[in-house]
Each structure stands twice: as C-alpha cells, then as structure tokens.
Protein backbone atom coordinates (compact mmCIF):
# COMPACT_ATOMS: atom_id res chain seq x y z
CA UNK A 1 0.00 0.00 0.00
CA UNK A 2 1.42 3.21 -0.93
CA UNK A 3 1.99 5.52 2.12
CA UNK A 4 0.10 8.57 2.85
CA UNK A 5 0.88 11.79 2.02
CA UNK A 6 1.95 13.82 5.06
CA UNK A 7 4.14 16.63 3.81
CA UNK A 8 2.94 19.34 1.33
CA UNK A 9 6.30 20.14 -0.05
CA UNK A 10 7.02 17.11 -1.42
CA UNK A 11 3.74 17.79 -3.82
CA UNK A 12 3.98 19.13 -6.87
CA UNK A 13 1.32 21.15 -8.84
CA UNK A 14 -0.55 18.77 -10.17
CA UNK A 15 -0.84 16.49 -7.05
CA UNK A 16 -1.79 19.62 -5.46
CA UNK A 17 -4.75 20.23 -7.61
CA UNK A 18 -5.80 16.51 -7.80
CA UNK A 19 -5.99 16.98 -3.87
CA UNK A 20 -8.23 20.08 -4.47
CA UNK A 21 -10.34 18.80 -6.62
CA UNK A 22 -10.94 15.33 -4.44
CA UNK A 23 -12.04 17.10 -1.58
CA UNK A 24 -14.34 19.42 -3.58
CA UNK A 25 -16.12 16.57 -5.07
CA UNK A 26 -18.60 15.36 -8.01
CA UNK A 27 -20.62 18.72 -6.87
CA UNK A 28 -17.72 20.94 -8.15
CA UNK A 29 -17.23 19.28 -11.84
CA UNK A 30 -17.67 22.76 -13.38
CA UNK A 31 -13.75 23.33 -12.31
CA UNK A 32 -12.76 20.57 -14.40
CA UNK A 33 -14.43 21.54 -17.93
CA UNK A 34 -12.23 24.99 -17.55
CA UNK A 35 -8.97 22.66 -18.08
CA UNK A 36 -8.09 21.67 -21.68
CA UNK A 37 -7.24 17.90 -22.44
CA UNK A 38 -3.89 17.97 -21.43
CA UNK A 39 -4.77 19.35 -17.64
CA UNK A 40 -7.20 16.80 -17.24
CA UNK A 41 -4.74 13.95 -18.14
CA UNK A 42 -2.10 15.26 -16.36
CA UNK A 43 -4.38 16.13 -13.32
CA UNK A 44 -6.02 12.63 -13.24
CA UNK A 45 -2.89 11.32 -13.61
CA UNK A 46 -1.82 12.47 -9.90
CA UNK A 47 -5.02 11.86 -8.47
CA UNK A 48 -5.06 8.01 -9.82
CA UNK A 49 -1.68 7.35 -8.10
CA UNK A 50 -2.47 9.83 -4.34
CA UNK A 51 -3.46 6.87 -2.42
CA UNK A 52 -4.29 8.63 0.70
CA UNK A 53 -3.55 12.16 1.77
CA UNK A 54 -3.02 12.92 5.92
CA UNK A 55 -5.75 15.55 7.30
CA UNK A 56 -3.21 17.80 8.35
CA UNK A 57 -2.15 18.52 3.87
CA UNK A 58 -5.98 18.55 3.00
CA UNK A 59 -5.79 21.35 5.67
CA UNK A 60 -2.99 23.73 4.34
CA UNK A 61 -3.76 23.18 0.62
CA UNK A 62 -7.80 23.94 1.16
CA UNK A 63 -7.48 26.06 4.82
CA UNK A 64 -11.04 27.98 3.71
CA UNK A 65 -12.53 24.82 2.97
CA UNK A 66 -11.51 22.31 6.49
CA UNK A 67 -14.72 23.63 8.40
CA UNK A 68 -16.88 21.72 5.47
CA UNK A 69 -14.78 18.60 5.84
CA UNK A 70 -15.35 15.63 8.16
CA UNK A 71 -13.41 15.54 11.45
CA UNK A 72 -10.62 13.35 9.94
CA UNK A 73 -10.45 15.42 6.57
CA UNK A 74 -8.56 12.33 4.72
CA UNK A 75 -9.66 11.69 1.50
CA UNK A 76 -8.76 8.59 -1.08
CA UNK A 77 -7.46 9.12 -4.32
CA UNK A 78 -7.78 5.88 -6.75
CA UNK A 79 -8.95 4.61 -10.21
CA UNK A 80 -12.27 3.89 -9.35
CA UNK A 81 -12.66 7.43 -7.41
CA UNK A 82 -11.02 8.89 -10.50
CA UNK A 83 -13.02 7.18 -12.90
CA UNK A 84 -16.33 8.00 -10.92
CA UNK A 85 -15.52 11.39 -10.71
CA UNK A 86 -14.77 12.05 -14.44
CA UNK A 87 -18.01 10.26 -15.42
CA UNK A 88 -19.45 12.60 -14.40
CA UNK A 89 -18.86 15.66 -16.78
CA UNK A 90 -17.17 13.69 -19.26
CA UNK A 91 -18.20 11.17 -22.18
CA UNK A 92 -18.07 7.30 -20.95
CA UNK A 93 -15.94 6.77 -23.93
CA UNK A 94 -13.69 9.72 -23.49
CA UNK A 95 -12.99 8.74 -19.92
CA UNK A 96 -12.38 4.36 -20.87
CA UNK A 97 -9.78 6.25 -23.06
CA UNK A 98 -8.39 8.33 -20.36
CA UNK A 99 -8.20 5.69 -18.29
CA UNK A 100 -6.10 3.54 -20.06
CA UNK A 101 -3.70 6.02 -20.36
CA UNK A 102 -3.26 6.58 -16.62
CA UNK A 103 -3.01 2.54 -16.02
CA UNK A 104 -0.17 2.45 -18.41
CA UNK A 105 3.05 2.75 -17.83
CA UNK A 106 3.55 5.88 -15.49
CA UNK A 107 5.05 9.19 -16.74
CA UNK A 108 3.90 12.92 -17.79
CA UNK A 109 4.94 12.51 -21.44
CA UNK A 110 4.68 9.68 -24.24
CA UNK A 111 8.81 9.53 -23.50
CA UNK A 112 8.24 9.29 -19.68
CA UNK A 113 6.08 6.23 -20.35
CA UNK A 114 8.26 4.39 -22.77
CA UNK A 115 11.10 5.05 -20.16
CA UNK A 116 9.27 2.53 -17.84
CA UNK A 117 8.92 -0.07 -20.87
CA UNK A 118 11.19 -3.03 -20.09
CA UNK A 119 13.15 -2.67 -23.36
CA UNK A 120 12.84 -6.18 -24.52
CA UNK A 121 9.03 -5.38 -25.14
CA UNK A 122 9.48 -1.84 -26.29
CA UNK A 123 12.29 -3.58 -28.45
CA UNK A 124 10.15 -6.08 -29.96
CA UNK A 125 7.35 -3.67 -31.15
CA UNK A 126 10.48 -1.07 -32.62
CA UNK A 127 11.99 -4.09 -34.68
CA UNK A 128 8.82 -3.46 -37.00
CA UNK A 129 9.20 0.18 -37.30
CA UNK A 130 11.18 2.06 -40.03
CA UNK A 131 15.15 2.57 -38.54
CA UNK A 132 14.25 6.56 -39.02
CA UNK A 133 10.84 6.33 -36.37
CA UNK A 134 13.32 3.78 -34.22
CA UNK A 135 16.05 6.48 -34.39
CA UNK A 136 13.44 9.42 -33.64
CA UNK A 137 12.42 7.30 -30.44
CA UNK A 138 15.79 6.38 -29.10
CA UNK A 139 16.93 9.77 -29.27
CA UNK A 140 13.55 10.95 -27.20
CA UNK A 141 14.51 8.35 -24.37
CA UNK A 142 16.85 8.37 -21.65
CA UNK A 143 20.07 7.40 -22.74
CA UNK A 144 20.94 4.39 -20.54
CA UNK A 145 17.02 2.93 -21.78
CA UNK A 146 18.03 3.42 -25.50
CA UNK A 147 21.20 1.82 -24.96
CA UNK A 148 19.59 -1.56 -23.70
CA UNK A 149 16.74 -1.34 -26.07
CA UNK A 150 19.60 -1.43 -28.73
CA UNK A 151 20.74 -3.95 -27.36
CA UNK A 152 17.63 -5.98 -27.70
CA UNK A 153 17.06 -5.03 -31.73
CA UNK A 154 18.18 -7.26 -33.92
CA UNK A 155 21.89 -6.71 -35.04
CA UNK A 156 21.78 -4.80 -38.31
CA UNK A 157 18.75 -3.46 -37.47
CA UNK A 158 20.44 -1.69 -34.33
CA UNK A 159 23.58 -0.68 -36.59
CA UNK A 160 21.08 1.17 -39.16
CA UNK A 161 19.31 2.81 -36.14
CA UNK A 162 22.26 4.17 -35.01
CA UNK A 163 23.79 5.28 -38.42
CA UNK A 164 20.29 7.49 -39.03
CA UNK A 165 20.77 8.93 -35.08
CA UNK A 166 24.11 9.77 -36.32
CA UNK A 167 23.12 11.93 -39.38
CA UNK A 168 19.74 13.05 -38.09
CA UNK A 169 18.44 16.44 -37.76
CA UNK A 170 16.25 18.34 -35.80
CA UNK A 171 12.72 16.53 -35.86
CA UNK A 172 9.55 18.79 -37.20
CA UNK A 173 7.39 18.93 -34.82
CA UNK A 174 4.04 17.55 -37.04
CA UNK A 175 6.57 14.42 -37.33
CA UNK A 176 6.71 14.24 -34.00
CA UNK A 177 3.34 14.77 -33.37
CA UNK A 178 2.58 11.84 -35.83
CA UNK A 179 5.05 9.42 -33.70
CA UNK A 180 3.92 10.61 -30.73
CA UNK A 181 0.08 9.53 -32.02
CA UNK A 182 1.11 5.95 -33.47
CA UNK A 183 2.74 5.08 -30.28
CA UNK A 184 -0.28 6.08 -28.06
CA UNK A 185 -2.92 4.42 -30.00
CA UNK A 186 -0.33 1.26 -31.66
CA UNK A 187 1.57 0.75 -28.56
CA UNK A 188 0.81 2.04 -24.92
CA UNK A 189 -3.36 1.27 -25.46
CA UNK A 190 -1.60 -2.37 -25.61
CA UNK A 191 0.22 -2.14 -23.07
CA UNK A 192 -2.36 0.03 -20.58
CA UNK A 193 -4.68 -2.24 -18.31
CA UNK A 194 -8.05 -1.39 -18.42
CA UNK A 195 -11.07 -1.99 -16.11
CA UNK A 196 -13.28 -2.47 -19.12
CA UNK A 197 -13.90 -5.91 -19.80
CA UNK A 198 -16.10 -8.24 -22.16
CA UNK A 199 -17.93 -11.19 -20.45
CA UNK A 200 -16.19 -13.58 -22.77
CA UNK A 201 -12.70 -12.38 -21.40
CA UNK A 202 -14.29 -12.68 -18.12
CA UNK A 203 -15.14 -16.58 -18.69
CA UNK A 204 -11.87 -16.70 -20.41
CA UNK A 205 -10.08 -15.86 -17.31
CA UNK A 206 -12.24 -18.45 -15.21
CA UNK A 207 -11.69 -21.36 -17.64
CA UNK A 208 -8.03 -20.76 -17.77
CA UNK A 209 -8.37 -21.78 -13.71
CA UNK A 210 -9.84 -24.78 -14.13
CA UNK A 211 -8.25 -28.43 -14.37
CA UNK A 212 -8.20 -30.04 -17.66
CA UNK A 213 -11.38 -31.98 -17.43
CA UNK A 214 -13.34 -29.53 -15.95
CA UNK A 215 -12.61 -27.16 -18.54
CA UNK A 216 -13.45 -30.24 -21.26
CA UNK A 217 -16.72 -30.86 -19.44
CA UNK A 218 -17.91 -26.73 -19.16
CA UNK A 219 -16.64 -26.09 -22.92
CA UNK A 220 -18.58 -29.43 -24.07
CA UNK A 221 -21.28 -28.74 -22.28
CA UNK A 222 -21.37 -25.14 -23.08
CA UNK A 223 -20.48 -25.96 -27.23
CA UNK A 224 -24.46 -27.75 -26.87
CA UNK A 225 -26.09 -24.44 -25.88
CA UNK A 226 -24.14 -21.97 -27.48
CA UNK A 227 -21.55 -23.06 -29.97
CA UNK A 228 -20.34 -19.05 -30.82
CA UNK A 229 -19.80 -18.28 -27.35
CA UNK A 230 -17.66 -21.72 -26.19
CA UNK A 231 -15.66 -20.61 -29.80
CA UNK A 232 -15.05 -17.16 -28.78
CA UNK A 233 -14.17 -17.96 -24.68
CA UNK A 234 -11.88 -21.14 -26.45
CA UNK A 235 -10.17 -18.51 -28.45
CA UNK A 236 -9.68 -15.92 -25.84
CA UNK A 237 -8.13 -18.74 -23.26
CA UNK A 238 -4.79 -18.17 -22.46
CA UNK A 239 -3.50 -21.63 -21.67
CA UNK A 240 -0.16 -23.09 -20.70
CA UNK A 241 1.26 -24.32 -24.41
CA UNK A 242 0.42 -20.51 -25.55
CA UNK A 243 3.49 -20.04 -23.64
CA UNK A 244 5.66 -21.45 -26.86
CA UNK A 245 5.01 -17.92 -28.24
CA UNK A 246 7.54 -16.01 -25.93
CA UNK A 247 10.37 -14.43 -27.77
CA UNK A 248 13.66 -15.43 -26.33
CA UNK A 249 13.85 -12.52 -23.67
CA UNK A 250 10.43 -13.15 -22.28
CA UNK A 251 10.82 -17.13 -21.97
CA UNK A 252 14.36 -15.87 -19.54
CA UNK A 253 12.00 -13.36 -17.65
CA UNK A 254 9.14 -16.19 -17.31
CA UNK A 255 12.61 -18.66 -15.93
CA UNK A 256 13.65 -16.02 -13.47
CA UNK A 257 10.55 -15.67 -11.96
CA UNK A 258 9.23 -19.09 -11.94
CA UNK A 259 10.29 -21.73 -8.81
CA UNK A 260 12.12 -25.01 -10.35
CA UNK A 261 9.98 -27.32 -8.28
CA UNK A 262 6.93 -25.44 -10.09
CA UNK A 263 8.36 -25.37 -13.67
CA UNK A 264 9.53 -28.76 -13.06
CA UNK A 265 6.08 -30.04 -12.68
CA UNK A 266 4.79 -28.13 -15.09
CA UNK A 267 7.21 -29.24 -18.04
CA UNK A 268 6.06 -32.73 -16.63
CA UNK A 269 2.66 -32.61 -18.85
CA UNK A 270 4.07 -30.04 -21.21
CA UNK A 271 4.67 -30.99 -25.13
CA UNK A 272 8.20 -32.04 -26.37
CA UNK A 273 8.16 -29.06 -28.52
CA UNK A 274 7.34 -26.48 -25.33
CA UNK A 275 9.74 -28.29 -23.30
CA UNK A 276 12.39 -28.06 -25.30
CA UNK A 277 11.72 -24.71 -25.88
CA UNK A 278 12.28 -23.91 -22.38
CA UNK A 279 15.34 -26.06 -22.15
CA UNK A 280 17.05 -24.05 -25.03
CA UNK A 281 16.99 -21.02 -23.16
CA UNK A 282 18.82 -22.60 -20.11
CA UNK A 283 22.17 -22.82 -19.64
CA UNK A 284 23.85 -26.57 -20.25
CA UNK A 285 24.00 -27.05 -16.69
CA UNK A 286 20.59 -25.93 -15.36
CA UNK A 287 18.42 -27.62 -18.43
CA UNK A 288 20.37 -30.72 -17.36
CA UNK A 289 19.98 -30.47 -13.42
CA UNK A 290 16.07 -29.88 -14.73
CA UNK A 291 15.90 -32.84 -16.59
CA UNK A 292 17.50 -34.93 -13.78
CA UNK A 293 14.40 -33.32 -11.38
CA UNK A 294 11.81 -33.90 -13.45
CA UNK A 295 12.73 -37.45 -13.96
CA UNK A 296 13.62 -38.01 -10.19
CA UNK A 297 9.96 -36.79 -9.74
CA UNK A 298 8.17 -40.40 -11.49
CA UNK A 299 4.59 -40.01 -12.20
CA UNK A 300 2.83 -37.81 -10.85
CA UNK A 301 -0.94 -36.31 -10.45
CA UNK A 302 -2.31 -34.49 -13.83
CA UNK A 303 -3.89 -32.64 -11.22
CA UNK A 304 -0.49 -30.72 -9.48
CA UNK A 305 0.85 -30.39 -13.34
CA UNK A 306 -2.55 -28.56 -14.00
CA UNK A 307 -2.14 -26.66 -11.05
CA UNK A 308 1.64 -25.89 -11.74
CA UNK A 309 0.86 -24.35 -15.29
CA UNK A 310 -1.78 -22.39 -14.64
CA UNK A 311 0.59 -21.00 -11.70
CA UNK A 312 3.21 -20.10 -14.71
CA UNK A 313 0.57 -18.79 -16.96
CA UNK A 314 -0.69 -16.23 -13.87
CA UNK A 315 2.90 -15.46 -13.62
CA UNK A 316 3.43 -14.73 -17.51
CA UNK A 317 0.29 -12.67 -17.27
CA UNK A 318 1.60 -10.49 -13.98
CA UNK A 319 4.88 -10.09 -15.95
CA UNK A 320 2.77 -9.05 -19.60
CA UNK A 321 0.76 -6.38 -17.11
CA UNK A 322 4.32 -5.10 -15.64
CA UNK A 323 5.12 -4.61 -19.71
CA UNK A 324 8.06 -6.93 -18.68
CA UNK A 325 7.09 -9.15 -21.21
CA UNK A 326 4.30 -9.53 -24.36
CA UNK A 327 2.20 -12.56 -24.46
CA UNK A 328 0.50 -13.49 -27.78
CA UNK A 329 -2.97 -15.19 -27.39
CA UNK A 330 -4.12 -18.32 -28.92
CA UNK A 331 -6.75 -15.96 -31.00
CA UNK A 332 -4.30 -13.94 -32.66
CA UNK A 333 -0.78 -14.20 -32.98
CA UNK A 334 -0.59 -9.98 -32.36
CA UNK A 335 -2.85 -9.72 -29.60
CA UNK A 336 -1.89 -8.58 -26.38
CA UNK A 337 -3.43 -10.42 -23.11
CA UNK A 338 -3.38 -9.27 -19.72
C-alpha cells in the first residue's frame, strides 16, 4: 500500500490540484471543464496514483474549505474514485480512453512512459518500425534505456538505427506529433490495463483456472447451448502451451521468476516441442539439473501439473501487465493479453 501523504512540499502542482479537486467533489465538476485535455490527463494522472492524503495537507492546501470537511479530513485518491468522478462531466468513452492512459506505464509525457517499458518489449514492437521512427524514439529516451533497447534489436537493425541517429536532424514537430500519435494508439493502449472488460474475457479468465477436465466438461457442455460463445471464450483462453510464443527474452524473464519445483512439474505434462523450448533457453548445466528433477519426480498427479501451469501462466500474465514481457494469445498471434 502506498503511504500517505503527510508533507505538502514534497507535492507538486498537479498532485496539489488533484488533492483540491478530491475534496471538492462530483458537486464541483464545473472546475474541471475549464482545463483543456492535457490538464485533465495530467491532473487525473496524480489523483489516480495519491493513495491517501493525511488531514493535516488537505488542511494547508484547502485552509477555507476544512470547516466543510469531516473531522478526519482524509480523503482517497484511486482509479475507481477517479473514474467516478470524471463520469461525471465527461463522455463514458472519453474517460475508458483516459483511463487507459493513466493505467499504463507511469510518466507525464509519451517519453516518460516508454522510459518505464522493459526494453525487450518496447524492443520487440520497434523491430517493426522504419530505422528513421526507431532512431526518432531512441533519441527521445533516456540514454541508458536506449542503450539496452539497442541492445535488444536485432543486429543490423540496431547498426542502421544508429547510423540514421548519427546523421539526423532536428525533428519537425508535425513528425513528432505523428510518432507521438502511433505510439499512443499502436503501442501504450496495448500495453495500458483497463477496467473495461467483455464477459467472454471474463469466462476466459475463469476457464483458464480450471483443471483439464473440468474445462473439457464446461466447454462441451457449453459448445451444446451456445456453440459461438464456447468458440469465442476457447479462443480468448490463455492456456499453458500458448506459452511457446515467448520471444527469447520473455521465456528468460518467465525462468527467473518461476520456482524449479513449479516449472519442473509443469514441463512434466508439457509438449516435447514447449519443453524443449524452455530447455534451449537454459544454460547446459541448469536444463540438465532440470531434466535430472523432473525425472527423479516419477509419475505424478495431472492434477499438481494442471495446477503448476496455470501457476506459470498467472505469472506470464503479472509479468505481460508489468510490460516486462508480451504474451500473444491463442486468438491472434498480435494480440496482447493481460
């Protein structure tokens, strides 16, 4: 839990205003259609991420205002507040939109944002861009985060990207504009986790937690009554082979953070192909220590492998919403699920 907010210098503007505006209220939205797009954003922004502010700042930033208050004067600042609070001056669609945005990756600016990008994701959308857009974007970044993104490109891809930051010029700013707008609506809306959810997704998400035959039984059962919808849940199921569709990088990530008794077990019902796939991007030594485990191990319950793998797929999904890696779906081999 984030820790409260006790000392008013430490705020700046924006945070300030967010605070404001909270303790105001939904009777007070006439405040917010005075600020242009970019104050909202940037306003919402602070007030998504305040957790909770102590009495004693809601006091010196709104000193005319503390009599009106309740005795503790601590108010909440979160997504749902946020959302609720936009919704009510604002278009539903305008604010889903919004929203995203702030549950992206944090930062003022589109170069903030990609800043917090793990660069092996960031990386593996950039490898399909033209080198000049890659060299535009590297040179917009921090220079330690471009650095390790390069190192993620492919080889003469990176050497072209640098060559064009080498001989480039000052970047119009319409161009920029134009990057700046494929990024947002190509990239980060990918990337941003959103509240918004279809009732498909939803039974998606359920299915992927149960055990092999009573996922068989509910889809068969379910393919009787309503062929279309067992189709599209089967489609947008996330299930443990899906995990063959990691690049390199993100099958290392899914390794680091995965126990070896747990991936052990869960190689144990895996396919040749996905196993091998995982021992490739070991080292000699540990794919052969894992070997030895997993055949130490004898048989064991289909049960605790189902239980093991959808472990490892929760943990590939907690690592795609971190942006730490990028998890194709069994639907599409582009789509992005959190």
């Amino acid at each position: 839990m984030k820790a409260a907010v006790t000392d008013i210098a430490k705020l700046a503007g924006p945070e300030k205003a967010a605070i404001v505006l909270l303790a105001l209220g939904e009777e007070h939205t006439r405040i917010w259609e005075a600020l242009d797009d970019e104050e909202i954003k940037e306003v919402s922004q602070a007030m998504a991420s305040l957790g909770t502010v102590s009495a004693s700042v809601v006091e010196e930033l709104l000193v005319e205002f503390v009599s009106g208050m309740s005795s503790t004067g601590a108010i909440m600042g979160s997504y749902e507040q946020t959302q609720r609070l936009l919704m009510s001056f604002m278009a539903p669609e305008k604010v889903d939109q919004l929203m995203e945005e702030i549950r992206g990756p944090a930062g003022r600016t589109m170069w903030d944002k990609l800043g917090n990008v793990n660069e092996a994701v960031l990386a593996n959308y950039l490898k399909n861009e033209y080198p000049q857009t890659v060299a535009v974007v590297l040179s917009k970044v921090k220079s330690d985060h471009a650095a390790r993104v390069l190192a993620c490109l492919p080889e003469d891809f990176a050497l072209e990207c640098v060559t064009r930051m080498l001989r480039m010029e000052p970047v119009q700013r319409e161009i920029l504009d134009k990057i700046e707008q494929t990024l947002r609506i190509e990239f980060m809306s990918n990337l941003a986790r959103t509240s918004k959810r279809d009732s498909h997704e939803m039974m998606a998400e359920i299915f992927n937690n149960f055990d092999r035959q009573t996922e068989a039984r509910f889809i068969a059962a379910l393919e009787e009554r309503n062929r279309e919808a067992a189709e599209r849940i089967r489609a947008l199921m996330f299930v443990f082979e899906d995990l063959s569709k990691l690049d390199p990088g993100g099958v290392q990530t899914l390794l680091r953070a995965t126990g070896k008794e747990q991936l052990a077990l869960a190689l144990k019902g895996a396919s040749d192909k996905l196993r091998e796939m995982f021992f490739s991007n070991m080292s000699e030594r540990a794919s052969k220590i894992m070997r030895e485990d997993m055949e130490s191990m004898g048989p064991v319950r289909l049960k605790d492998v189902d239980q093991a793998q959808v472990a490892m797929v929760q943990i590939a999904k907690d690592l795609a919403a971190k942006g730490e890696i990028m998890l194709a779906g069994s639907g599409s081999d582009d789509e992005l699920i959190y």
